[in-house]
PDB file of N, CA and C in Angstrom:
ATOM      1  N   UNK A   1       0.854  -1.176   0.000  1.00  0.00           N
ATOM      2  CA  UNK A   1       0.000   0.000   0.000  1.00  0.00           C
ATOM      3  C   UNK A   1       0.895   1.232   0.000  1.00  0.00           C
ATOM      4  N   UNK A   2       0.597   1.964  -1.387  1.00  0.00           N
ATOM      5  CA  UNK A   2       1.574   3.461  -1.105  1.00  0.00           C
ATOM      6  C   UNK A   2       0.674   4.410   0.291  1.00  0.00           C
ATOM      7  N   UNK A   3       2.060   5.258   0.088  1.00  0.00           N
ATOM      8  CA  UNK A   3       1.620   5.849   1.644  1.00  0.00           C
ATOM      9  C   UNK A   3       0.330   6.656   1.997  1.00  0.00           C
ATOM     10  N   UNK A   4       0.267   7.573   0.458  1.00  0.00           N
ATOM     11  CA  UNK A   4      -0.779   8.422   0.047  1.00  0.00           C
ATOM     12  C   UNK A   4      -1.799   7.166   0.222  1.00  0.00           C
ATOM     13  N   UNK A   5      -1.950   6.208   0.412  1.00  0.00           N
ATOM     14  CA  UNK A   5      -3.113   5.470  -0.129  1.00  0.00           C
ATOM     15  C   UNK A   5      -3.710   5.554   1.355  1.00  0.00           C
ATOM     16  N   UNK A   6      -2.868   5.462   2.498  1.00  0.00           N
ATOM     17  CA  UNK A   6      -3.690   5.616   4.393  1.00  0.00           C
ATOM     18  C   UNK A   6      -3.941   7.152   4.336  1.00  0.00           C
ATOM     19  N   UNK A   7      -3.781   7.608   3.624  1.00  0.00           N
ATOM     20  CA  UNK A   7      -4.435   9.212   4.047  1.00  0.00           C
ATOM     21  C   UNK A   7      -5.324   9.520   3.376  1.00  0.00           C
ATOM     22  N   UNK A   8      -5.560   8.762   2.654  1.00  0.00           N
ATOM     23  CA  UNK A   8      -7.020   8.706   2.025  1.00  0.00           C
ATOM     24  C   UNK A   8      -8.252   7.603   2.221  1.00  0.00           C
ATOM     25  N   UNK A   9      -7.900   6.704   2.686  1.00  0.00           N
ATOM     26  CA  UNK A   9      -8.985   5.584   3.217  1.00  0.00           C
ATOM     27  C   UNK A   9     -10.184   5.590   3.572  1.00  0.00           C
ATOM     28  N   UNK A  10     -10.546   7.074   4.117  1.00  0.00           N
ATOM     29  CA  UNK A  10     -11.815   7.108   4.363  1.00  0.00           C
ATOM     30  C   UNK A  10     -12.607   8.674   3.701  1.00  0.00           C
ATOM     31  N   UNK A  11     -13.558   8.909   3.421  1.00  0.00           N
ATOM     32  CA  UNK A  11     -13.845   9.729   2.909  1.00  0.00           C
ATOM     33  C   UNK A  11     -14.245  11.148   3.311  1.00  0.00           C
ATOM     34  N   UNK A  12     -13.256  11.116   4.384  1.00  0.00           N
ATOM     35  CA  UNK A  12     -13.749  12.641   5.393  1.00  0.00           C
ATOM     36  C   UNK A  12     -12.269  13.367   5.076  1.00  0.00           C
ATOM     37  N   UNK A  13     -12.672  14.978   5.292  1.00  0.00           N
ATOM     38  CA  UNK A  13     -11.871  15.718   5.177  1.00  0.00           C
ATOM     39  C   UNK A  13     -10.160  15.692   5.508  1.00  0.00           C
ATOM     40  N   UNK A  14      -9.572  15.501   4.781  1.00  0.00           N
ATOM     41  CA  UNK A  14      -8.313  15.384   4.833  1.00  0.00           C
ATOM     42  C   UNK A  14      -7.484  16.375   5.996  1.00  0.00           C
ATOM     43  N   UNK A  15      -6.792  15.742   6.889  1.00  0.00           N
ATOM     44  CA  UNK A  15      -6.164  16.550   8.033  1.00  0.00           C
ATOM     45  C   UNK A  15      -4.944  17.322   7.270  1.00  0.00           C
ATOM     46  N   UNK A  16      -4.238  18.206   7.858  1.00  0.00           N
ATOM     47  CA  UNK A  16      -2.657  18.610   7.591  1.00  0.00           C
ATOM     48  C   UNK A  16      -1.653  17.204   7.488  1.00  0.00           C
ATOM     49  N   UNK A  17      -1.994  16.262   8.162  1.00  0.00           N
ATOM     50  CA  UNK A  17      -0.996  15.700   8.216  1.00  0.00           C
ATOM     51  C   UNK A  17      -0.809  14.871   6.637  1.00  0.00           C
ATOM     52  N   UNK A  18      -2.069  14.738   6.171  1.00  0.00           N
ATOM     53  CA  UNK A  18      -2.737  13.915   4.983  1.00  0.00           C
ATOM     54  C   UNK A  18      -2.292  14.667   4.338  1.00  0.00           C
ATOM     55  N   UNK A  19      -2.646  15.793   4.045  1.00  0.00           N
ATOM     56  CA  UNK A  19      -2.437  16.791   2.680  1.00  0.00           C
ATOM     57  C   UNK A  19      -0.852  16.757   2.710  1.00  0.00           C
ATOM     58  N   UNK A  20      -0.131  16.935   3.835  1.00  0.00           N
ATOM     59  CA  UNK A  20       1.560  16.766   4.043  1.00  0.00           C
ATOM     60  C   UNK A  20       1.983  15.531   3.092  1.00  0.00           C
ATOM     61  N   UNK A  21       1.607  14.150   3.382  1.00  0.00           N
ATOM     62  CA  UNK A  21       1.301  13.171   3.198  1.00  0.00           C
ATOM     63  C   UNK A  21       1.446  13.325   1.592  1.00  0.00           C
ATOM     64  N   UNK A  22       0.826  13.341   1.336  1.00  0.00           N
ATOM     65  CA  UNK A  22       0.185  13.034  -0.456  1.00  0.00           C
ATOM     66  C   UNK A  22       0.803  14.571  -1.575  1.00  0.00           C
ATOM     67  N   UNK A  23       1.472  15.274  -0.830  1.00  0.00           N
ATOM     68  CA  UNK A  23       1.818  16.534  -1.431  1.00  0.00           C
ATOM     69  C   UNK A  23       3.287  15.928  -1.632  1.00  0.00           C
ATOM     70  N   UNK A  24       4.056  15.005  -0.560  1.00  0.00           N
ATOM     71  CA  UNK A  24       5.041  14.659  -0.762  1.00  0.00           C
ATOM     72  C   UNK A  24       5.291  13.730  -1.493  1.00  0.00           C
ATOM     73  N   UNK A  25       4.080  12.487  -1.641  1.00  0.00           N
ATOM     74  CA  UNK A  25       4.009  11.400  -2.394  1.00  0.00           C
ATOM     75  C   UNK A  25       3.925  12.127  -4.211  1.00  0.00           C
ATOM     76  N   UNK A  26       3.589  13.353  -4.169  1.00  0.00           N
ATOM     77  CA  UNK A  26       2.875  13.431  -5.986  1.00  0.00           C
ATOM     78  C   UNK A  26       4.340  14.436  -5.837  1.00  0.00           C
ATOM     79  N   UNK A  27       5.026  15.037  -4.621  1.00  0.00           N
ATOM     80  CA  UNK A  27       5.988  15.685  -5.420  1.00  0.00           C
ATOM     81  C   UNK A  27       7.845  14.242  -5.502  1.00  0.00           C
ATOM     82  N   UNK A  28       7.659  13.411  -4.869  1.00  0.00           N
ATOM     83  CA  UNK A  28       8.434  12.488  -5.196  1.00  0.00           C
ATOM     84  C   UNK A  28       8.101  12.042  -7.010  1.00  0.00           C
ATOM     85  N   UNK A  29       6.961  11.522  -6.770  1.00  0.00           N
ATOM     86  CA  UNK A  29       6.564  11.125  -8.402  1.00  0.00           C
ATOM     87  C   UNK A  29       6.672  11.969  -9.973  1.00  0.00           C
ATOM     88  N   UNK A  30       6.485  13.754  -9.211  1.00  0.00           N
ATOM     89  CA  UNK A  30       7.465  14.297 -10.349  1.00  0.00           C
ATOM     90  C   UNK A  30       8.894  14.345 -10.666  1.00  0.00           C
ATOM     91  N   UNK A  31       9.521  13.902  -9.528  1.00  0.00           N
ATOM     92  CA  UNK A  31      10.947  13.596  -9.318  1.00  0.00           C
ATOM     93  C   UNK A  31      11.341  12.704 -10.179  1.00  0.00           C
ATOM     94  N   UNK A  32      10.672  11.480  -9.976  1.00  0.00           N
ATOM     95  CA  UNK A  32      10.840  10.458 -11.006  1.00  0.00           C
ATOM     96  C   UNK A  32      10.797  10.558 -12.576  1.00  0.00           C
ATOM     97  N   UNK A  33       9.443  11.724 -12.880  1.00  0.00           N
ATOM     98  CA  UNK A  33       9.382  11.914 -14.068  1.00  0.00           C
ATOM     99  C   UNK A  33      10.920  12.803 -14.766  1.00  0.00           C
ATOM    100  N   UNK A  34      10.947  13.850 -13.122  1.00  0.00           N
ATOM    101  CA  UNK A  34      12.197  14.762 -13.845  1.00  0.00           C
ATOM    102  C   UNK A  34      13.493  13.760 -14.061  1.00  0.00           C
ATOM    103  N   UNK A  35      13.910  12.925 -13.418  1.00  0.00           N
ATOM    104  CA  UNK A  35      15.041  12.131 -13.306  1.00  0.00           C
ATOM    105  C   UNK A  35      15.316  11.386 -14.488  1.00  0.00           C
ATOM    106  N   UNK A  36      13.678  10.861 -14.477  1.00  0.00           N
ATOM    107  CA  UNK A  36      14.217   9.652 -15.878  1.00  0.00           C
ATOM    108  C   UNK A  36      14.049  10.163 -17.017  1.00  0.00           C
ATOM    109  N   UNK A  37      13.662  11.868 -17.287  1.00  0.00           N
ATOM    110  CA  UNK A  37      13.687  12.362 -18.623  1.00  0.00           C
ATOM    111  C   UNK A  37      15.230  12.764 -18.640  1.00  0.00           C
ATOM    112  N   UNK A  38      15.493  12.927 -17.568  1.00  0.00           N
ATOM    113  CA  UNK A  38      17.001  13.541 -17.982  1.00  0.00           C
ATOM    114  C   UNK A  38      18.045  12.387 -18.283  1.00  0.00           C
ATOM    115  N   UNK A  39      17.731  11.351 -18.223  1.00  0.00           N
ATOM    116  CA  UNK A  39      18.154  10.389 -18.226  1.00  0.00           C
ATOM    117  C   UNK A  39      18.207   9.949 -19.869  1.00  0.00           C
ATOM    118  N   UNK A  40      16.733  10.173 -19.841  1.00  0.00           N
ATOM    119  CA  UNK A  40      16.533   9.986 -21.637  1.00  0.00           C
ATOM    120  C   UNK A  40      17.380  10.902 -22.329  1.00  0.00           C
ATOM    121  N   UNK A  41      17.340  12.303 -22.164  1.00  0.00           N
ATOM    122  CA  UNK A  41      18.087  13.023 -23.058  1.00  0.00           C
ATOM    123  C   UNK A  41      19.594  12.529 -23.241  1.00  0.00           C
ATOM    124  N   UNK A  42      20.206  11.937 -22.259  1.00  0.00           N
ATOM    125  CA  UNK A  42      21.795  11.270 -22.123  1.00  0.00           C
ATOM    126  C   UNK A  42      21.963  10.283 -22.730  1.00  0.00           C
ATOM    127  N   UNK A  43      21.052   9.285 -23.177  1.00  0.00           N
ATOM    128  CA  UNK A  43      20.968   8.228 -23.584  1.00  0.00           C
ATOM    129  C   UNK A  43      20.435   7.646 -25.263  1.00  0.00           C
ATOM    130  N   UNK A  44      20.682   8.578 -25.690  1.00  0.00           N
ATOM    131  CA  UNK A  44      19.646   8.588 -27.187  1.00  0.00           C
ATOM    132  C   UNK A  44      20.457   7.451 -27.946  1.00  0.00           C
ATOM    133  N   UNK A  45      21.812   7.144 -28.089  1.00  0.00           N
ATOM    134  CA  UNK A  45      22.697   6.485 -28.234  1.00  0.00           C
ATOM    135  C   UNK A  45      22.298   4.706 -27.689  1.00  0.00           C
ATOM    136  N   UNK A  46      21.627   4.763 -26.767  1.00  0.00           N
ATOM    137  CA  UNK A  46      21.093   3.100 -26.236  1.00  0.00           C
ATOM    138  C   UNK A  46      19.824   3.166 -26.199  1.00  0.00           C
ATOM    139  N   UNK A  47      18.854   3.039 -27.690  1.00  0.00           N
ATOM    140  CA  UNK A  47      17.657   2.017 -27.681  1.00  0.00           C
ATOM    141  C   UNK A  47      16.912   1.913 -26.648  1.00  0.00           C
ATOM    142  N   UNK A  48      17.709   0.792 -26.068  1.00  0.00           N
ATOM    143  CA  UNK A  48      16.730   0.206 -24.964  1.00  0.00           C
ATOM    144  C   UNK A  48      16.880   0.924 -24.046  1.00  0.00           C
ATOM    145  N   UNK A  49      17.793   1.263 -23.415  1.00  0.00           N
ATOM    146  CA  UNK A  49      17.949   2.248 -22.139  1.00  0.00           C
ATOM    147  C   UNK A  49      16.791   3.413 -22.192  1.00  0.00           C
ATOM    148  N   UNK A  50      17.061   3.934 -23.539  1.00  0.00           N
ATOM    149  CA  UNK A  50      16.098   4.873 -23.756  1.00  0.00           C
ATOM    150  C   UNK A  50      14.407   4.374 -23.355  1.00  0.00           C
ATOM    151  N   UNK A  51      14.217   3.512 -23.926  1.00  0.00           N
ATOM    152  CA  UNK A  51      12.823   2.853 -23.997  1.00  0.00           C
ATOM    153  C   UNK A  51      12.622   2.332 -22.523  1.00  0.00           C
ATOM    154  N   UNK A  52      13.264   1.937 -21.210  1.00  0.00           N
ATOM    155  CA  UNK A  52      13.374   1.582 -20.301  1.00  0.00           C
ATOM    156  C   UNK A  52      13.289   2.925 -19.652  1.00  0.00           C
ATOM    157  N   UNK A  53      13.505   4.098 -19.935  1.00  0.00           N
ATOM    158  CA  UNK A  53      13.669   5.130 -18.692  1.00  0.00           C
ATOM    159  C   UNK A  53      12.266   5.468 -19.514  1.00  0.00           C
ATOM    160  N   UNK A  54      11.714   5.608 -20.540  1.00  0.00           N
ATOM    161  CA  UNK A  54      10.237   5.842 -20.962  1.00  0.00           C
ATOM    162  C   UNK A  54       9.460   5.368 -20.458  1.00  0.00           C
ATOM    163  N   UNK A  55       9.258   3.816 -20.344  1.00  0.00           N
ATOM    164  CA  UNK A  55       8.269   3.107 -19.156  1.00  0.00           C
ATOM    165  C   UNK A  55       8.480   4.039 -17.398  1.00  0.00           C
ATOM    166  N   UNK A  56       9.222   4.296 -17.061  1.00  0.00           N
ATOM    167  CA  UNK A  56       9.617   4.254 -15.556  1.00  0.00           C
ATOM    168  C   UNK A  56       8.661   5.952 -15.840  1.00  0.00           C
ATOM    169  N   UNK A  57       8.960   7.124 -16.934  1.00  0.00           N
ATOM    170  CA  UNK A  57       8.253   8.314 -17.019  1.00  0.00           C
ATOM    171  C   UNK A  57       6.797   7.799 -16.913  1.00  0.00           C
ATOM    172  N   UNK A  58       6.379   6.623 -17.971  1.00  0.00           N
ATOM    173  CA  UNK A  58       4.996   6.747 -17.986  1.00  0.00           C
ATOM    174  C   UNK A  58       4.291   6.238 -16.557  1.00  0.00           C
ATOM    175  N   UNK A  59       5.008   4.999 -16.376  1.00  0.00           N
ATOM    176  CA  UNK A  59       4.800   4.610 -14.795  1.00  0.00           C
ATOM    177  C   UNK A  59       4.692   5.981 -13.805  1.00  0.00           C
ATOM    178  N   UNK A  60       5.397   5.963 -13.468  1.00  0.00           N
ATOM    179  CA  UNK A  60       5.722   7.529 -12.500  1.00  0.00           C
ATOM    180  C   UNK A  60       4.213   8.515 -13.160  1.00  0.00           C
ATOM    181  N   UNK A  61       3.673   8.855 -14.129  1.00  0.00           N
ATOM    182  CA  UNK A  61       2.582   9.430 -14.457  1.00  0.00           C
ATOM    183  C   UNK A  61       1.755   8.736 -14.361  1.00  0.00           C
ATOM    184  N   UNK A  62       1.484   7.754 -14.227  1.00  0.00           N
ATOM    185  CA  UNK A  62       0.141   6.985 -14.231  1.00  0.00           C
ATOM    186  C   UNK A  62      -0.310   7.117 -13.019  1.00  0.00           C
ATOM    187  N   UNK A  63       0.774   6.361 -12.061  1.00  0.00           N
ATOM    188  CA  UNK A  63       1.034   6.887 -10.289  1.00  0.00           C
ATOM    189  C   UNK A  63       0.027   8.247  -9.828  1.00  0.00           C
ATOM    190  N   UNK A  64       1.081   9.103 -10.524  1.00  0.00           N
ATOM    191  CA  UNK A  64       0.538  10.543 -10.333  1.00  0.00           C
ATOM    192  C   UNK A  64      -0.896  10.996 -10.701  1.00  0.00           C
ATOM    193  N   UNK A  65      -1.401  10.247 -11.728  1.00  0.00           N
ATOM    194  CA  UNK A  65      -2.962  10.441 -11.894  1.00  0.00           C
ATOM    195  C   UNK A  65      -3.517   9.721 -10.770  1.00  0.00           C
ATOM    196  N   UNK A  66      -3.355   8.846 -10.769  1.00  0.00           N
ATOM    197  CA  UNK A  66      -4.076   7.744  -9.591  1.00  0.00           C
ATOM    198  C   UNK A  66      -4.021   8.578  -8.365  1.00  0.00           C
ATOM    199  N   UNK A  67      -3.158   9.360  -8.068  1.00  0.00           N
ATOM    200  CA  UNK A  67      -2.758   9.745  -6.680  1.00  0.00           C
ATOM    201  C   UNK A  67      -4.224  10.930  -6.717  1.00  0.00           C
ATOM    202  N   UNK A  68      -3.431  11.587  -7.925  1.00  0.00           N
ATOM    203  CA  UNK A  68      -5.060  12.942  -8.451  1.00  0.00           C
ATOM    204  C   UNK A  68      -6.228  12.562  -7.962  1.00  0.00           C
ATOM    205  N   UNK A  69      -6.537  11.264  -8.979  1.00  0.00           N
ATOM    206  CA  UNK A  69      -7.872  10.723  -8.217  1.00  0.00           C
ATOM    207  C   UNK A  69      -8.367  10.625  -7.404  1.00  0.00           C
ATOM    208  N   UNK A  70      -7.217   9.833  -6.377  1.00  0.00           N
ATOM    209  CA  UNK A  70      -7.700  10.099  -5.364  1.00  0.00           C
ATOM    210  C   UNK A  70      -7.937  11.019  -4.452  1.00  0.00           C
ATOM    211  N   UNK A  71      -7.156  12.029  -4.282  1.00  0.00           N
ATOM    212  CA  UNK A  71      -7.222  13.487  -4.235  1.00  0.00           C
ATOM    213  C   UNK A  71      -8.889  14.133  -4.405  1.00  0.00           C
ATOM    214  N   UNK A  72      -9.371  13.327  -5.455  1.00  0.00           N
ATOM    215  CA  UNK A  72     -10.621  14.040  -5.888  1.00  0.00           C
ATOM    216  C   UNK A  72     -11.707  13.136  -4.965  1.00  0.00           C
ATOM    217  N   UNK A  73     -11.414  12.704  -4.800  1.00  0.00           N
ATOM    218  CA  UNK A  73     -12.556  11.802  -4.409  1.00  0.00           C
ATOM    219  C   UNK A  73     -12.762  12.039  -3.388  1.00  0.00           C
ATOM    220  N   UNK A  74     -12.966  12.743  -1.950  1.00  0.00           N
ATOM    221  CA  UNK A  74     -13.585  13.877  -1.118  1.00  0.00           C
ATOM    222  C   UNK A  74     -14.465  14.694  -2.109  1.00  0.00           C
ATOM    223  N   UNK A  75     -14.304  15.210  -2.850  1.00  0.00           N
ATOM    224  CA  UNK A  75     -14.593  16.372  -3.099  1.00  0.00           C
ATOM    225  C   UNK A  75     -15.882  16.127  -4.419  1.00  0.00           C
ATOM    226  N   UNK A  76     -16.003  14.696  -5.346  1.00  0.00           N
ATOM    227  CA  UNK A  76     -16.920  14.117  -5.467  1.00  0.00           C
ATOM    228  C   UNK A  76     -17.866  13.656  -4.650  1.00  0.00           C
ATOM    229  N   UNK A  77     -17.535  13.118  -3.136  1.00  0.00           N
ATOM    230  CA  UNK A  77     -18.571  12.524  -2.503  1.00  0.00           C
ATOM    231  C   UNK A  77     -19.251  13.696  -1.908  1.00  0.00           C
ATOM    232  N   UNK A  78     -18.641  15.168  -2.245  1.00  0.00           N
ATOM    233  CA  UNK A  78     -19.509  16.080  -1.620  1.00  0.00           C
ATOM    234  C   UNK A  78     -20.407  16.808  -2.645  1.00  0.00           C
ATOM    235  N   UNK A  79     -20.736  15.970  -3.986  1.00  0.00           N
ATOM    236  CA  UNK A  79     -21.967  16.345  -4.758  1.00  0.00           C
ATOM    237  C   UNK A  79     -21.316  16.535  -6.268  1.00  0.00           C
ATOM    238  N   UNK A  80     -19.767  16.546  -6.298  1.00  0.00           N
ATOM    239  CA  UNK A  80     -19.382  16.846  -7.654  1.00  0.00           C
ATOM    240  C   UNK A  80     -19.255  15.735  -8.477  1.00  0.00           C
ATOM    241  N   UNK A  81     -19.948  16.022  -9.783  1.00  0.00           N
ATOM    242  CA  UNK A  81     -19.838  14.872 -10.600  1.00  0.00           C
ATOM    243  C   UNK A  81     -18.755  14.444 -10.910  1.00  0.00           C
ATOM    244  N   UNK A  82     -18.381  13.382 -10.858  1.00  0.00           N
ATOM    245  CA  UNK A  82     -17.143  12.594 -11.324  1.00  0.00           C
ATOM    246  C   UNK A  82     -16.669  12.301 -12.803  1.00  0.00           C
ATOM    247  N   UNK A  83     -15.874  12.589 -12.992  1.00  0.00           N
ATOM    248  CA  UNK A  83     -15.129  12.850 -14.729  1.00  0.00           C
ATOM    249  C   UNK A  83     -14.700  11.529 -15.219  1.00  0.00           C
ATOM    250  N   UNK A  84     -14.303  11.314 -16.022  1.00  0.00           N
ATOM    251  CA  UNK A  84     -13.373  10.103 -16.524  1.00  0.00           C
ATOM    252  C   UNK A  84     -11.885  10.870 -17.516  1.00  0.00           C
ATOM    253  N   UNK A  85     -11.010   9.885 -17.099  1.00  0.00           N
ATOM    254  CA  UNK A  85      -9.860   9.830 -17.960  1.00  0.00           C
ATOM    255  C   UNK A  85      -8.858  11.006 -17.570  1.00  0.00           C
ATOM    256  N   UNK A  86      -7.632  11.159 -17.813  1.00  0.00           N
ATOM    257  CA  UNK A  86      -6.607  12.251 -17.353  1.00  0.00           C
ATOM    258  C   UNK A  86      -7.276  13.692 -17.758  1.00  0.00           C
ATOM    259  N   UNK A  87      -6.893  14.383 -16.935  1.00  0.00           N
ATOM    260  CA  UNK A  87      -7.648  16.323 -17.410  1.00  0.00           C
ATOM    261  C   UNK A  87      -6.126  17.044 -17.325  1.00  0.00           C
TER     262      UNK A  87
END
């Protein structure tokens, strides 16, 4: 279970400690994105390397939506319609 995932478990207003929580989890996960693009730009020369630090960007974004989501989901159960797909 990621960490962001206990500070969201239940559907009541998120404390400081939660929002602390999940602000650090989505800013680690841009880390990842920044790391392994820079990684790509060094690497154009190895194929696969290249194509291997591309999965780990898209991974690391997928993460980061999921995390969004959940993020949203307080704020749906308080009457807002719920969307589909990345915004």
């Amino acid at each position: 279970m990621a960490t962001g995932e206990t500070a969201l478990s239940s559907g009541d207003e998120l404390s400081d400690e939660a929002w602390r929580v999940l602000i650090h989890d989505f800013r680690n996960l841009l880390a990842v994105i920044v790391n392994y693009s820079e990684l790509i730009a060094g690497e154009t020369e190895d194929a696969a390397a290249v194509k291997n630090d591309i999965l780990e960007v898209r991974l690391a974004a997928e993460r980061a939506i999921a995390l969004t989501d959940k993020l949203r989901r307080p704020a749906r159960t308080a009457g807002e319609p719920e969307t589909t797909g990345a915004s």
